[in-house]
C-alpha atoms as a PDB file:
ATOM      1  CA  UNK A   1     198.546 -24.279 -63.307  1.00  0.00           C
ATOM      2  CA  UNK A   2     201.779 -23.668 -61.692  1.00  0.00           C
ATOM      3  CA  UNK A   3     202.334 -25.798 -59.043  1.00  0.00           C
ATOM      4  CA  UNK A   4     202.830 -24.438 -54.938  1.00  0.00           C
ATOM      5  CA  UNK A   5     206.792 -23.994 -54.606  1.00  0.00           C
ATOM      6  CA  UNK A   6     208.020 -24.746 -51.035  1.00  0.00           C
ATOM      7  CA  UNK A   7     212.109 -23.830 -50.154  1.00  0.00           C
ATOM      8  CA  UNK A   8     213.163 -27.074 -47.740  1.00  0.00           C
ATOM      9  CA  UNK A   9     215.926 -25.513 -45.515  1.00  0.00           C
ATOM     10  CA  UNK A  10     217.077 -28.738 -43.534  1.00  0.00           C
ATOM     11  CA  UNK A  11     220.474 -30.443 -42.987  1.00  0.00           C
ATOM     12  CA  UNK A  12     219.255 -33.844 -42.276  1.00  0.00           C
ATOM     13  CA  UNK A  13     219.219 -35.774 -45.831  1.00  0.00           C
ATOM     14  CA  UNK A  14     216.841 -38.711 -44.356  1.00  0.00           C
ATOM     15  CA  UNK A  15     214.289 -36.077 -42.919  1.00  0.00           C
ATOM     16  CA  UNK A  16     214.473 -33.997 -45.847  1.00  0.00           C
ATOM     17  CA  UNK A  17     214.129 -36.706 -48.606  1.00  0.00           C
ATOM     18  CA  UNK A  18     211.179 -37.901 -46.186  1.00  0.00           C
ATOM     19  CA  UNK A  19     209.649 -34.678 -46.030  1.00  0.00           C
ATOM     20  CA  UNK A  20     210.350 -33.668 -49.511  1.00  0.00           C
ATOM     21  CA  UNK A  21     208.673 -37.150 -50.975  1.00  0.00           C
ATOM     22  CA  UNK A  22     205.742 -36.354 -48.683  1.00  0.00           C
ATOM     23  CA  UNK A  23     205.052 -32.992 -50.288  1.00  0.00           C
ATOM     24  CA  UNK A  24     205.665 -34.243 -53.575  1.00  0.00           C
ATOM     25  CA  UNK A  25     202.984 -36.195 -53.309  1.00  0.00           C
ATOM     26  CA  UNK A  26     200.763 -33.494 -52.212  1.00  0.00           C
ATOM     27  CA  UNK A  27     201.248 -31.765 -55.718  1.00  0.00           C
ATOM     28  CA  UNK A  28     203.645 -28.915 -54.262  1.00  0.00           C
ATOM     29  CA  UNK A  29     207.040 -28.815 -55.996  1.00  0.00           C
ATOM     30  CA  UNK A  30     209.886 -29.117 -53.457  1.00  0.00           C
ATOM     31  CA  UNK A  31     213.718 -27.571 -53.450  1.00  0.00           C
ATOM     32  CA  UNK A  32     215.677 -28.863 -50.984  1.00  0.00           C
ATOM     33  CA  UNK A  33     218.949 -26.954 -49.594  1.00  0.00           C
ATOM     34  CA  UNK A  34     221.135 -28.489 -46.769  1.00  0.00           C
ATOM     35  CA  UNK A  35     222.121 -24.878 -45.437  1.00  0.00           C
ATOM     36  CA  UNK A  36     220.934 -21.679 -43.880  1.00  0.00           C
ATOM     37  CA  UNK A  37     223.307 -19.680 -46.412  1.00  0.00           C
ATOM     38  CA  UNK A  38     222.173 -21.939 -49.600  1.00  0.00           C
ATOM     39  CA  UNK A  39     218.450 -21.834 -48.702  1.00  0.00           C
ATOM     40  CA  UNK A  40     218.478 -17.969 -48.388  1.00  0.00           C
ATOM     41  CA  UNK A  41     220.553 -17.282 -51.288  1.00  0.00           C
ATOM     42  CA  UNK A  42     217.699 -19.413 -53.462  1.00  0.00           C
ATOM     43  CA  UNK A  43     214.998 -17.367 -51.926  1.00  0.00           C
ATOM     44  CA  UNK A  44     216.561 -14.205 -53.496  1.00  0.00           C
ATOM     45  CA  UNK A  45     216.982 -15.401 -56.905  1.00  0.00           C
ATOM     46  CA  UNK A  46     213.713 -18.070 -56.980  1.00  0.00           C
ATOM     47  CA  UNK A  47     211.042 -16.969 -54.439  1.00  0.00           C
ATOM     48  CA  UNK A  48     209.293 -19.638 -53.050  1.00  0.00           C
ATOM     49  CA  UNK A  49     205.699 -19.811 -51.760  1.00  0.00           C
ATOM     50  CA  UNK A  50     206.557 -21.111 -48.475  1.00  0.00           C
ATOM     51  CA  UNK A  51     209.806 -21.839 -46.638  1.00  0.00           C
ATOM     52  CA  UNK A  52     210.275 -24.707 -44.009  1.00  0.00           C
ATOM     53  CA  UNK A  53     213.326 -23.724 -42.187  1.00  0.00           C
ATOM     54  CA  UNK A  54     215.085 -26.303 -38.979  1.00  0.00           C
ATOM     55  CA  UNK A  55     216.222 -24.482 -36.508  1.00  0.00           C
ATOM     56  CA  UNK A  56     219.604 -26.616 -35.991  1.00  0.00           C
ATOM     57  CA  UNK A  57     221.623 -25.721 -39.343  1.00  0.00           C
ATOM     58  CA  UNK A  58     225.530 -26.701 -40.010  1.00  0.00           C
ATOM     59  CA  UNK A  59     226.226 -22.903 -40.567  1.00  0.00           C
ATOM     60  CA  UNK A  60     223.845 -21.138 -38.144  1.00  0.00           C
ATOM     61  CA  UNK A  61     220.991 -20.946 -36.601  1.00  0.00           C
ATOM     62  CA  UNK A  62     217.115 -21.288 -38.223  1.00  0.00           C
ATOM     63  CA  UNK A  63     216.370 -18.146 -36.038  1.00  0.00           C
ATOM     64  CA  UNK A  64     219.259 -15.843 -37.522  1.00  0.00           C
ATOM     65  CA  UNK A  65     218.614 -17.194 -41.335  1.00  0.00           C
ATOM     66  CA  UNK A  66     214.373 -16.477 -40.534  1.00  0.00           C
ATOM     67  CA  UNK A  67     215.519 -12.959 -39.429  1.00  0.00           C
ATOM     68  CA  UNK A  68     217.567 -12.388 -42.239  1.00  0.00           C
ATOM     69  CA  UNK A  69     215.104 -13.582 -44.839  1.00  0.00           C
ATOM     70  CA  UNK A  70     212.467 -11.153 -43.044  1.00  0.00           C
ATOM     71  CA  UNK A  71     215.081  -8.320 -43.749  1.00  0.00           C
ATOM     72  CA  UNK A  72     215.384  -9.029 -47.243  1.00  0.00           C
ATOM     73  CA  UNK A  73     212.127  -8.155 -47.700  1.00  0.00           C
ATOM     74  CA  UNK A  74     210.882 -11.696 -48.189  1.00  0.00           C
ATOM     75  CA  UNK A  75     207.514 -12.170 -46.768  1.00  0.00           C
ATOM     76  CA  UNK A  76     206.135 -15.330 -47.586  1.00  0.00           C
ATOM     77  CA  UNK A  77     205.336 -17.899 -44.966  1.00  0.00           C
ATOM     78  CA  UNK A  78     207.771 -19.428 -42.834  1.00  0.00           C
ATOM     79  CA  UNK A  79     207.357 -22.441 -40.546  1.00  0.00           C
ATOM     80  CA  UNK A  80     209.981 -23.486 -37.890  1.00  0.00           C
ATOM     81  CA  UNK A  81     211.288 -26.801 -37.686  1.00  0.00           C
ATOM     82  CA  UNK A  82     212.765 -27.622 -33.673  1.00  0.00           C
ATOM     83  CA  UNK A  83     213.593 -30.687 -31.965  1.00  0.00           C
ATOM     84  CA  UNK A  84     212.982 -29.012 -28.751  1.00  0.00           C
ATOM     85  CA  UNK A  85     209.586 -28.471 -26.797  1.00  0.00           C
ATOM     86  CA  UNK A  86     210.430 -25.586 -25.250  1.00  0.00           C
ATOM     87  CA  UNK A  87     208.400 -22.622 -25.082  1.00  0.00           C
ATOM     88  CA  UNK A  88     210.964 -19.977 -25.663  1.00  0.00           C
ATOM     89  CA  UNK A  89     212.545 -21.355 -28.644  1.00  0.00           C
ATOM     90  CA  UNK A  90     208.531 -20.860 -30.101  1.00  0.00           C
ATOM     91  CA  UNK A  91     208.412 -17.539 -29.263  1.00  0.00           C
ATOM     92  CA  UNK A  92     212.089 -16.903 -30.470  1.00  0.00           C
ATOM     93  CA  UNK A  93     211.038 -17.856 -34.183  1.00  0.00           C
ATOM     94  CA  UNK A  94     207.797 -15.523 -33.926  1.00  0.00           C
ATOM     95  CA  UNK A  95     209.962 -13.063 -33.165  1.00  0.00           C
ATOM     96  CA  UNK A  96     212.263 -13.460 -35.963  1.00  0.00           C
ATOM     97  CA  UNK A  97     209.156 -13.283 -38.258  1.00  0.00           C
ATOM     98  CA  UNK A  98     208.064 -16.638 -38.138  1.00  0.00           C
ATOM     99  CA  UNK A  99     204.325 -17.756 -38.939  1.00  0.00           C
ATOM    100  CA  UNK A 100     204.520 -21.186 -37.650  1.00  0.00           C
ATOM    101  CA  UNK A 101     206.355 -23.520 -35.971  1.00  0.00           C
ATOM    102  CA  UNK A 102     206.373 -27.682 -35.913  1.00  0.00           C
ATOM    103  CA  UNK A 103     208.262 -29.436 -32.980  1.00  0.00           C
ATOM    104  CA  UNK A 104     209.816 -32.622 -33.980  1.00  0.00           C
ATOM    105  CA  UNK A 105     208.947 -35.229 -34.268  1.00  0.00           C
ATOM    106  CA  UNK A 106     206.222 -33.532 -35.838  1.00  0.00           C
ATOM    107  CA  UNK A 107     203.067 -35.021 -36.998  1.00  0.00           C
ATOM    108  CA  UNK A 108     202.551 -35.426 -40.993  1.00  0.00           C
ATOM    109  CA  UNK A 109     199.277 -34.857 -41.533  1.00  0.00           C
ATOM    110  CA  UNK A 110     198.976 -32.213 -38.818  1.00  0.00           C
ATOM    111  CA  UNK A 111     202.595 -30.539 -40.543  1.00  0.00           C
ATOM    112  CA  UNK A 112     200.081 -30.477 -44.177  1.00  0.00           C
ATOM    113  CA  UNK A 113     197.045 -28.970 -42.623  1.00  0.00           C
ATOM    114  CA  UNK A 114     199.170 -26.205 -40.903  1.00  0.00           C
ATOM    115  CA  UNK A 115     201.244 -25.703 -44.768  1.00  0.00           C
ATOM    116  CA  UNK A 116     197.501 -25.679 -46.408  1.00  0.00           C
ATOM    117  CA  UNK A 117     196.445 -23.107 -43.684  1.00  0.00           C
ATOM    118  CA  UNK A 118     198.817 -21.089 -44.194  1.00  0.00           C
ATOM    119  CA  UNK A 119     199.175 -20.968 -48.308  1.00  0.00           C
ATOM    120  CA  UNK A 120     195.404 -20.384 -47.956  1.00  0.00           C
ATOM    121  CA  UNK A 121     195.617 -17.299 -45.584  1.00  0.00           C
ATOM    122  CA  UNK A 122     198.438 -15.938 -47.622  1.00  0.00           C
ATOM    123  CA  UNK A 123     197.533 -16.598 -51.101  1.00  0.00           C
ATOM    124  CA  UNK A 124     193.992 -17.817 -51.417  1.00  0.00           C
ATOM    125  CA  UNK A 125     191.069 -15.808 -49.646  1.00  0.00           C
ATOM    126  CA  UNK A 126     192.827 -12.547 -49.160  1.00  0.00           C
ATOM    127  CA  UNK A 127     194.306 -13.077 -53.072  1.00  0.00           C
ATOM    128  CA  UNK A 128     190.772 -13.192 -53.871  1.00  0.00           C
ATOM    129  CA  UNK A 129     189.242  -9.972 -51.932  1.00  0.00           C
ATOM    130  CA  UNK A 130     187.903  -7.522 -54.497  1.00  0.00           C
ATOM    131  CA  UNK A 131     190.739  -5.204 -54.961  1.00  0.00           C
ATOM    132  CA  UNK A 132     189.164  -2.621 -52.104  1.00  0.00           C
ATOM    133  CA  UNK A 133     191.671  -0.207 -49.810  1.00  0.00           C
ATOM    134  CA  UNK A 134     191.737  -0.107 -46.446  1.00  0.00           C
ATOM    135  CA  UNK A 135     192.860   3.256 -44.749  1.00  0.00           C
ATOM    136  CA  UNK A 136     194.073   3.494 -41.440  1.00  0.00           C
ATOM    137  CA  UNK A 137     195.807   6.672 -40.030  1.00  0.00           C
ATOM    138  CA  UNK A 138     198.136   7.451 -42.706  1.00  0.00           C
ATOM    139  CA  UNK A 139     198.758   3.943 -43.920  1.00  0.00           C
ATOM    140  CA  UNK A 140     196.641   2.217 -46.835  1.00  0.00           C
ATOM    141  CA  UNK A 141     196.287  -1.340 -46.716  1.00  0.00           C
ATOM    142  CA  UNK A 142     195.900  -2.787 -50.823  1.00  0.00           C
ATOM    143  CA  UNK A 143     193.972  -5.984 -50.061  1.00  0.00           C
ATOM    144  CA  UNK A 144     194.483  -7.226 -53.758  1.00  0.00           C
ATOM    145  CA  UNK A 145     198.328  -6.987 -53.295  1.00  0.00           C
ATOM    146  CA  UNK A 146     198.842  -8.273 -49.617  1.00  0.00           C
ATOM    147  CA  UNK A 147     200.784  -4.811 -49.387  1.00  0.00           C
ATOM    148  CA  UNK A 148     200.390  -1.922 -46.586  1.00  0.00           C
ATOM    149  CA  UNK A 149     202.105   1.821 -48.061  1.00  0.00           C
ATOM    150  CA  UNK A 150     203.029   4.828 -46.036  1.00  0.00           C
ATOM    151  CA  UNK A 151     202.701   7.559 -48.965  1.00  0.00           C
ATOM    152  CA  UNK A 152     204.407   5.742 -51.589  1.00  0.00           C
ATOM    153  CA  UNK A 153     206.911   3.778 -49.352  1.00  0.00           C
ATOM    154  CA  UNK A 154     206.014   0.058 -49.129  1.00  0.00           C
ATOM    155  CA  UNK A 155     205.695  -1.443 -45.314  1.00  0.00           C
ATOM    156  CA  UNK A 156     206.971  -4.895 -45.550  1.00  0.00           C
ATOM    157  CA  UNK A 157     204.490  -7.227 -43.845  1.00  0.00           C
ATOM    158  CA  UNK A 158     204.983 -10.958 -43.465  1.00  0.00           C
ATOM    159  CA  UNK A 159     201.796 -12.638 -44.762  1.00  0.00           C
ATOM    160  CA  UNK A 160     200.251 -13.452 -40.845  1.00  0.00           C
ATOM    161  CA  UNK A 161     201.423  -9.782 -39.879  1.00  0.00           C
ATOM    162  CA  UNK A 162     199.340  -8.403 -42.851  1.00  0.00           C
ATOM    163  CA  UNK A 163     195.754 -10.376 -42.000  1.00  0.00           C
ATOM    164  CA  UNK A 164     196.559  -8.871 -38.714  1.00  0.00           C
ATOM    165  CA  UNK A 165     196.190  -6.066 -39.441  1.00  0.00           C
ATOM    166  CA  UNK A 166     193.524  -5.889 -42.183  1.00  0.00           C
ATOM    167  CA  UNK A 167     191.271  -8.141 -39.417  1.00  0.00           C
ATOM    168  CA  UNK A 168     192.086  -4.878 -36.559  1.00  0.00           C
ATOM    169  CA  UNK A 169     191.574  -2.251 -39.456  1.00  0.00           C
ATOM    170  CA  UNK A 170     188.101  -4.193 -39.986  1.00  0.00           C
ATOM    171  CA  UNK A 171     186.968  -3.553 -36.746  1.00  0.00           C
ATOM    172  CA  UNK A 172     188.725  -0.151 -36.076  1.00  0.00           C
ATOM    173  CA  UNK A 173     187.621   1.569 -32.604  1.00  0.00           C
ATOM    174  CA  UNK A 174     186.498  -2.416 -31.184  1.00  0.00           C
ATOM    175  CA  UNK A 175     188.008  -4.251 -28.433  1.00  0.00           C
ATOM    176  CA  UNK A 176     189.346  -7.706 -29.590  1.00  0.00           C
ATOM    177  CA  UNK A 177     190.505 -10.220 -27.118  1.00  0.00           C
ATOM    178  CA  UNK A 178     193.008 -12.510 -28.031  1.00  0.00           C
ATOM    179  CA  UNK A 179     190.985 -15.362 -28.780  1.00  0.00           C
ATOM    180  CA  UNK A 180     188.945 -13.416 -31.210  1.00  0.00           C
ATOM    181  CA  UNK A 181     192.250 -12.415 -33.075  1.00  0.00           C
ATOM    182  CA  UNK A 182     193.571 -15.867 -32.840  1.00  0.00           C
ATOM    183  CA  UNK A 183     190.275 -17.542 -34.217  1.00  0.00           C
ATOM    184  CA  UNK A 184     190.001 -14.668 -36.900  1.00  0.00           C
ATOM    185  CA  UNK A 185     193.865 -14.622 -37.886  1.00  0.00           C
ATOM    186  CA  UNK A 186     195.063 -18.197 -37.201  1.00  0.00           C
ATOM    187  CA  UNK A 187     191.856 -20.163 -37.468  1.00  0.00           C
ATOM    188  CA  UNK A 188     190.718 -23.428 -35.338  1.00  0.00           C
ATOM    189  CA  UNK A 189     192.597 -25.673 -37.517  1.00  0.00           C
ATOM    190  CA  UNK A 190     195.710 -23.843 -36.654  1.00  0.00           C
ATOM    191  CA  UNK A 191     196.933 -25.189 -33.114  1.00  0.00           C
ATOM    192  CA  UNK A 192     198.624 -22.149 -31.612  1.00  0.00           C
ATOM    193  CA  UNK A 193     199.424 -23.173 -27.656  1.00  0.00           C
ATOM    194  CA  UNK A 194     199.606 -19.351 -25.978  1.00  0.00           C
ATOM    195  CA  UNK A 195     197.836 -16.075 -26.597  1.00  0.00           C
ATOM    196  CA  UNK A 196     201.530 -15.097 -26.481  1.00  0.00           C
ATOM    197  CA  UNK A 197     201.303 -15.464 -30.169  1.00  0.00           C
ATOM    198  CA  UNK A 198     199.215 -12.713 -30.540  1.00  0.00           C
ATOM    199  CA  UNK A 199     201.419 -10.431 -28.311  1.00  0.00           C
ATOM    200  CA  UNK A 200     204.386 -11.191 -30.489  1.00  0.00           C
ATOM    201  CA  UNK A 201     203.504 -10.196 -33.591  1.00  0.00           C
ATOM    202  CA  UNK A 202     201.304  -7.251 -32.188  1.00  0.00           C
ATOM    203  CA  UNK A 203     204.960  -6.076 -30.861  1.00  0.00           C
ATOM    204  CA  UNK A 204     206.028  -6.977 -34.246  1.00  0.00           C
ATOM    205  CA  UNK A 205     203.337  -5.356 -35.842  1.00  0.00           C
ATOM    206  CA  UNK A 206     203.945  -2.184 -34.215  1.00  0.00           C
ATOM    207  CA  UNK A 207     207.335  -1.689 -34.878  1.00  0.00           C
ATOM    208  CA  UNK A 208     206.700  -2.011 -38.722  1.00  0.00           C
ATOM    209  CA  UNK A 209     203.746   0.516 -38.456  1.00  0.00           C
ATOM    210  CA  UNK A 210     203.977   2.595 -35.473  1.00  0.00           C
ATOM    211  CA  UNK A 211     206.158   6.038 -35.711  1.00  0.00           C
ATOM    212  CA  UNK A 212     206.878   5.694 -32.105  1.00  0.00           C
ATOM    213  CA  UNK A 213     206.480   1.998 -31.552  1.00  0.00           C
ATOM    214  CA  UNK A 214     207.289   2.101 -27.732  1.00  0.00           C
ATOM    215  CA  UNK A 215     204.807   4.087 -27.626  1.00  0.00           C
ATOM    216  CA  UNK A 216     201.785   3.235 -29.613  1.00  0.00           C
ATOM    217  CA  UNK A 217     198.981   5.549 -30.756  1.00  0.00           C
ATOM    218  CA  UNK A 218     197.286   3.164 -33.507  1.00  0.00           C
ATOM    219  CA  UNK A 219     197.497  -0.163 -32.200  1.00  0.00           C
ATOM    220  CA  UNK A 220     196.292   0.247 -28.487  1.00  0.00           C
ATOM    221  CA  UNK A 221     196.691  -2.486 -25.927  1.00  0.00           C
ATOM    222  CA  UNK A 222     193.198  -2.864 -24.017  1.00  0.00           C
ATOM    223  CA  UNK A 223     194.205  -3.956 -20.660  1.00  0.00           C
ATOM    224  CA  UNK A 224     191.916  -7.783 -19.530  1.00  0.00           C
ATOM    225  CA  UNK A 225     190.661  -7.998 -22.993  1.00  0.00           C
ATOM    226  CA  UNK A 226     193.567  -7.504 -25.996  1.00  0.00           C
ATOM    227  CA  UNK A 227     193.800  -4.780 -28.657  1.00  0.00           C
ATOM    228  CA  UNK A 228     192.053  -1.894 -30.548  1.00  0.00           C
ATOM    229  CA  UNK A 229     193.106  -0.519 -33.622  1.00  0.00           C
ATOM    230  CA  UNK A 230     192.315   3.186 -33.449  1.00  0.00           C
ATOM    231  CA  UNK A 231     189.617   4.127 -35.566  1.00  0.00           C
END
């Protein structure tokens, strides 16, 4: 069995050899680069399975090097490392195309459960749905493949982005509040702090799937409750 490969993007060598022996020792194979520009340059030639990127690098900044991974096309999970609490600097990495994020000093055990949570969403139970379509509007969501097509043009999806979606496309024509999505998306062992989550990557959502994303017509917001896919 090939082990889980995680990308370590962090400049710090006692965090990283910290964090790295931690992993290890979880059974996940670990590559550690000291740079935005070295980490993101390994991504392209060795994907990994999940990339934890700090947000204070030597040659830029974590939320630039997220953004540019997104535009490569590379959609595997990505959790934030900052040293700073505030709220903004959260939402800033969501929008980039961030799944996660862990302020430091972060928690160990609560840093593992949030990496198993998130291999699981995006490699284990939707990995092992029965190979069934989804069709919404003129989109078709391949549940075996984690991949959304427009005709025959791919829609590049980060792996939260695409359970998103599948969970609205599940319940097509229903109101779902926030909570519901972030129960049914993130799961309780995920601590998100803010429904704001879910109205960042809804925004995100809709300008990867939406012809006219300013102004929606698949993914309606339903004003005191949250959002309804049309049906």
């Amino acid at each position: 069995m090939i082990p889980t490969h995680i990308l370590l993007i962090e400049d710090d060598p006692a965090v990283a050899g910290s964090l790295r022996d931690a992993l290890r020792q979880e059974g996940y194979d670990v590559t550690w680069k000291n740079t935005g520009a070295a980490g993101v340059a390994f991504a392209q030639v060795q994907p990994p399975h999940l990339i934890i990127l700090d947000v204070r690098l030597p040659d830029g900044s974590g939320f630039d090097f997220c953004r540019q991974l997104r535009q490569l096309k590379l959609r595997q999970p990505i959790v934030m490392l900052t040293a700073r609490r505030e709220q903004m600097d959260k939402v800033l990495g969501l929008e980039m195309g961030a799944d996660d994020y862990v302020t430091k000093p972060y928690d160990l055990p609560e840093l593992r459960s949030r990496i198993r949570a998130l291999l699981r969403r995006a490699y284990g139970e939707l990995a092992s749905s029965s190979g069934d379509l989804l069709y919404v509007a003129d989109l078709t969501l391949d549940l075996t493949q984690s991949r959304v097509l427009r005709g025959q043009a791919e829609i590049a999806l980060t792996p939260t982005e695409f359970r998103l979606l599948v969970h609205l496309a599940r319940h097509a024509g229903q109101a779902l509040s926030r909570e519901q999505l972030l129960t049914a998306v993130w799961g309780h062992d995920t601590p998100i702090e803010s429904d704001r989550t879910v109205n960042v990557h809804i925004r995100r959502l809709r300008e990867k799937v939406e012809h006219h994303p300013s102004q929606p017509t698949l993914i309606l917001t339903v004003p005191g409750i949250g959002y309804r896919l049309v049906g």
